[in-house]
C-alpha atoms as a PDB file:
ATOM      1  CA  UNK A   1     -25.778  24.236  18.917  1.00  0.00           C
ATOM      2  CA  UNK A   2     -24.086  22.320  16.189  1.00  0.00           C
ATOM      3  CA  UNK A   3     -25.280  18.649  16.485  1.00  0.00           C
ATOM      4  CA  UNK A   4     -21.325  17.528  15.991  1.00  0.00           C
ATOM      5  CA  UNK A   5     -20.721  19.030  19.355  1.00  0.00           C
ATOM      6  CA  UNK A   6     -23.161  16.752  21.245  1.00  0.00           C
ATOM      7  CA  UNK A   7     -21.604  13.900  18.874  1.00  0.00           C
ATOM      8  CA  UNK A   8     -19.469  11.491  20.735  1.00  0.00           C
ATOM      9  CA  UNK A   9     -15.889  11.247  19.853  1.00  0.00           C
ATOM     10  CA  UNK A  10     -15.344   7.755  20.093  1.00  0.00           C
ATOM     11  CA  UNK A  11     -18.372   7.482  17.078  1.00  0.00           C
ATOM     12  CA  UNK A  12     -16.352   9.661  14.692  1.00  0.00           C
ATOM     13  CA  UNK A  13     -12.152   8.215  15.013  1.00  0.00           C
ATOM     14  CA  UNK A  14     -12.915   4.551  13.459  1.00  0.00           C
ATOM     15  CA  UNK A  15     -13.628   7.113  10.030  1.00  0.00           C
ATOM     16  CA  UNK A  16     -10.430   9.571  11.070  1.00  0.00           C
ATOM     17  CA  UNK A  17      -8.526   6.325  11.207  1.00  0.00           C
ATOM     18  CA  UNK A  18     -10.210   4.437   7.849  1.00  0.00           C
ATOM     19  CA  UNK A  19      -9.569   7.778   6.267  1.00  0.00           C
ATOM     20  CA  UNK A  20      -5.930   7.619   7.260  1.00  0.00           C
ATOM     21  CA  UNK A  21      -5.311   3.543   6.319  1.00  0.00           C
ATOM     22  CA  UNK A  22      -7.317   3.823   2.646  1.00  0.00           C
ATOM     23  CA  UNK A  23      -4.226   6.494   2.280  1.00  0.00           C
ATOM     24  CA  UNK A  24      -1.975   4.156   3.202  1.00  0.00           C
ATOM     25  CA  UNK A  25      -1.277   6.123   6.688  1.00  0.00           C
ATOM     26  CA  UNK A  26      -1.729   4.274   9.959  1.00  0.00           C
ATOM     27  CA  UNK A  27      -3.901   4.608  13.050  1.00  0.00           C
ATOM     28  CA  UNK A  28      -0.827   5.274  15.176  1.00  0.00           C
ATOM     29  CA  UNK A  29      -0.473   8.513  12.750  1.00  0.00           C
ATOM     30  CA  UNK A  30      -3.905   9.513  13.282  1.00  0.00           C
ATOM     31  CA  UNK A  31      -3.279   9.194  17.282  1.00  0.00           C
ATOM     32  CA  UNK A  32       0.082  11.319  17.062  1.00  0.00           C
ATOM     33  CA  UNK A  33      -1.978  13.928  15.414  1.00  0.00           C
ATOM     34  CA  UNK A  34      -5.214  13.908  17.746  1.00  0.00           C
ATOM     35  CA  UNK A  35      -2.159  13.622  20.736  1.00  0.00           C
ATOM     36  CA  UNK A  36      -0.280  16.319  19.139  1.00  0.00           C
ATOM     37  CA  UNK A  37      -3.202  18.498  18.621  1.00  0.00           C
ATOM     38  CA  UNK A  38      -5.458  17.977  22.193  1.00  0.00           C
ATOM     39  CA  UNK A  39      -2.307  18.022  24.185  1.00  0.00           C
ATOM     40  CA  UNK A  40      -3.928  15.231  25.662  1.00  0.00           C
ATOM     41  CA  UNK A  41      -1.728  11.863  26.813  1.00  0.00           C
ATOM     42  CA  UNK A  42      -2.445   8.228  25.485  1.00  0.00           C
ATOM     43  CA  UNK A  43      -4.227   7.495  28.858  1.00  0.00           C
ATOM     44  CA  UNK A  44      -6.388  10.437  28.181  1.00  0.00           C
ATOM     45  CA  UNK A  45      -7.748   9.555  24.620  1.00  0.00           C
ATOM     46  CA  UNK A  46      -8.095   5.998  25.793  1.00  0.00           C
ATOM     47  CA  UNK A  47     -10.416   7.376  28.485  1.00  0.00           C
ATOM     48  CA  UNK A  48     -12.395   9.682  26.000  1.00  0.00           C
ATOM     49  CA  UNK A  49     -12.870   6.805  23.575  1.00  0.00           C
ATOM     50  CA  UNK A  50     -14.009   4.484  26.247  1.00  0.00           C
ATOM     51  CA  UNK A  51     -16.491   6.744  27.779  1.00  0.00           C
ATOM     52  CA  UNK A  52     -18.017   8.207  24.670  1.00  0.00           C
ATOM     53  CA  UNK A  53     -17.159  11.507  25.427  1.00  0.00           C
ATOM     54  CA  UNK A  54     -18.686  14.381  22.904  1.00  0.00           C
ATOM     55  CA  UNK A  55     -16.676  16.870  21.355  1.00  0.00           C
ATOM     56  CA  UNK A  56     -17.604  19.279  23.610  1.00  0.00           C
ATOM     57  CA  UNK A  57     -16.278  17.605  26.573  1.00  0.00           C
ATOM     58  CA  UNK A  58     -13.229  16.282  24.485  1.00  0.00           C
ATOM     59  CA  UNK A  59     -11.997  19.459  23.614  1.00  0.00           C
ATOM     60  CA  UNK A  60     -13.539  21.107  27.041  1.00  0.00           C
ATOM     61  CA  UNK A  61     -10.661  19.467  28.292  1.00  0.00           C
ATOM     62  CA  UNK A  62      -8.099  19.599  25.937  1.00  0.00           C
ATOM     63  CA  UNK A  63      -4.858  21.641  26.346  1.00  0.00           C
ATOM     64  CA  UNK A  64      -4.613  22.766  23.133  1.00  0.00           C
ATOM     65  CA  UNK A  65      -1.254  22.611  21.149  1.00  0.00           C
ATOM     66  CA  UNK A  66      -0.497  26.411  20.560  1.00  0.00           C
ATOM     67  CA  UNK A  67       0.885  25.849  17.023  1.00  0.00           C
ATOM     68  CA  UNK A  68      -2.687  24.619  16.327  1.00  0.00           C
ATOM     69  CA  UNK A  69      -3.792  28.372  15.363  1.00  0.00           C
ATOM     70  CA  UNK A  70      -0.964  27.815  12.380  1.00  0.00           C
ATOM     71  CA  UNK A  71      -3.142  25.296  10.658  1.00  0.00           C
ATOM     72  CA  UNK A  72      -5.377  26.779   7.550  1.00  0.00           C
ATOM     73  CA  UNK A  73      -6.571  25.905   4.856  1.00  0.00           C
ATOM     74  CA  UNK A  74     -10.193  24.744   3.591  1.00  0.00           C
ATOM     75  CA  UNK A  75     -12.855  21.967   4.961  1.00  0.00           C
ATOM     76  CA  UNK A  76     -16.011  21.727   3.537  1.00  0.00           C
ATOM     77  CA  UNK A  77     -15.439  24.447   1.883  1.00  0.00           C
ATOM     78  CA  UNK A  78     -14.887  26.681   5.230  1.00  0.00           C
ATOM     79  CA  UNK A  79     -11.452  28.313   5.817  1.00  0.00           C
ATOM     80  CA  UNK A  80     -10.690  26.588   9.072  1.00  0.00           C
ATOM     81  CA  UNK A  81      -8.676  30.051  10.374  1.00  0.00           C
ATOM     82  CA  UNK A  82     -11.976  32.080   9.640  1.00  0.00           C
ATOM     83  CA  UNK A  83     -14.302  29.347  12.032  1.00  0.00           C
ATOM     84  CA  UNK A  84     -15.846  31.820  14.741  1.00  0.00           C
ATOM     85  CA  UNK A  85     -17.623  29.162  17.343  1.00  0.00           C
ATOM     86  CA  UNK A  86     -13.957  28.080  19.126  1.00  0.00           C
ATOM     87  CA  UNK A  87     -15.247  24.743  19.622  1.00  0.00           C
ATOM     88  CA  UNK A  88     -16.205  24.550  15.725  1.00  0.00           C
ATOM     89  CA  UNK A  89     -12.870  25.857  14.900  1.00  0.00           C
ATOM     90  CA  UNK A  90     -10.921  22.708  17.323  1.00  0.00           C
ATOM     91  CA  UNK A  91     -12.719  20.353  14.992  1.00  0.00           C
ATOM     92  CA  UNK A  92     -12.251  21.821  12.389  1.00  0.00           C
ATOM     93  CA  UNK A  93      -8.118  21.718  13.029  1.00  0.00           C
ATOM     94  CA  UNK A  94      -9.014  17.957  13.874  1.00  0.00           C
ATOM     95  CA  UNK A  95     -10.176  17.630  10.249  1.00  0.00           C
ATOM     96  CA  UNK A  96      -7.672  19.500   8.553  1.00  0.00           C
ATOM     97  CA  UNK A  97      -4.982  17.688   9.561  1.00  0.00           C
ATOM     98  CA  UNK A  98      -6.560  14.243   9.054  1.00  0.00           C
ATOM     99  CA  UNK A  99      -7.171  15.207   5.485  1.00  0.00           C
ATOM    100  CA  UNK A 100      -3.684  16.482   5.743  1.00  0.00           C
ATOM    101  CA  UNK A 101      -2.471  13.321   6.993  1.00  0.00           C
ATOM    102  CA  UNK A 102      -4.749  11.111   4.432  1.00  0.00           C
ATOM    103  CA  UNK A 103      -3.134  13.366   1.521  1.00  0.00           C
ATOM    104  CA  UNK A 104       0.239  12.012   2.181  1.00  0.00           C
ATOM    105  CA  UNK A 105       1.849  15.228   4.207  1.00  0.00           C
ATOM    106  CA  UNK A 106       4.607  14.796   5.607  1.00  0.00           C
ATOM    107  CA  UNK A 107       4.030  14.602  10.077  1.00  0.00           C
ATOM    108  CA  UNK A 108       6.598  17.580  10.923  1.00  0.00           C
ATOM    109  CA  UNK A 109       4.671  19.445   7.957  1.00  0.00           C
ATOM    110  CA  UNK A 110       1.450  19.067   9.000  1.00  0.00           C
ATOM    111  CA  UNK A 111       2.288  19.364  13.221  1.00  0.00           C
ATOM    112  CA  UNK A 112       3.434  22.972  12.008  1.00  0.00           C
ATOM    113  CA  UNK A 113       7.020  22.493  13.923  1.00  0.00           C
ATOM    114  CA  UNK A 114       9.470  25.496  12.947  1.00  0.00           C
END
């Protein structure tokens, strides 16, 4: 098991969001992607934040977006369509379109909407 998996979620947005604002992108951004992406409501990442949930259990429970198989591209140097582990592959999406976000895309770009 991938230690990232076991790694609480709450521990890892603060740097999703600093990566976003150093851009010059803002935390409500980041949450319209992670919102956009889980399928989750506000309520729900407000929960998963307070209790420290891992990434496992965050994405255990997350309704997944189906446009989310339409992001690709590369993170850390890993093709984030060609991830095998499914739960590896939901972060992975997470990442992509934080970088995506921090590298000034534009939001209907990078939420994949026809």
């Amino acid at each position: 098991m991938h230690r990232i998996f076991t790694t609480s979620f709450a521990s890892v947005y603060p740097l999703y969001v600093a990566k976003a604002e150093r851009k010059g992108r803002t935390k409500d951004e980041v949450d319209e992607l992670v919102l956009w992406l889980t399928g989750f409501e506000r309520s729900d990442l407000e929960r998963h934040l307070a209790d420290a949930t891992t990434f496992e259990q965050f994405f255990a429970e997350a309704p997944l977006n189906p446009n989310a198989s339409l992001i690709t591209g590369v993170v850390c140097g890993v093709k984030v369509q060609e991830v095998e582990d499914p739960l590896m592959q939901k972060i992975r999406y997470l990442d992509k379109i934080i970088d995506e976000l921090a590298k000034g895309k534009a939001m209907e770009k990078i939420q994949r909407t026809p």
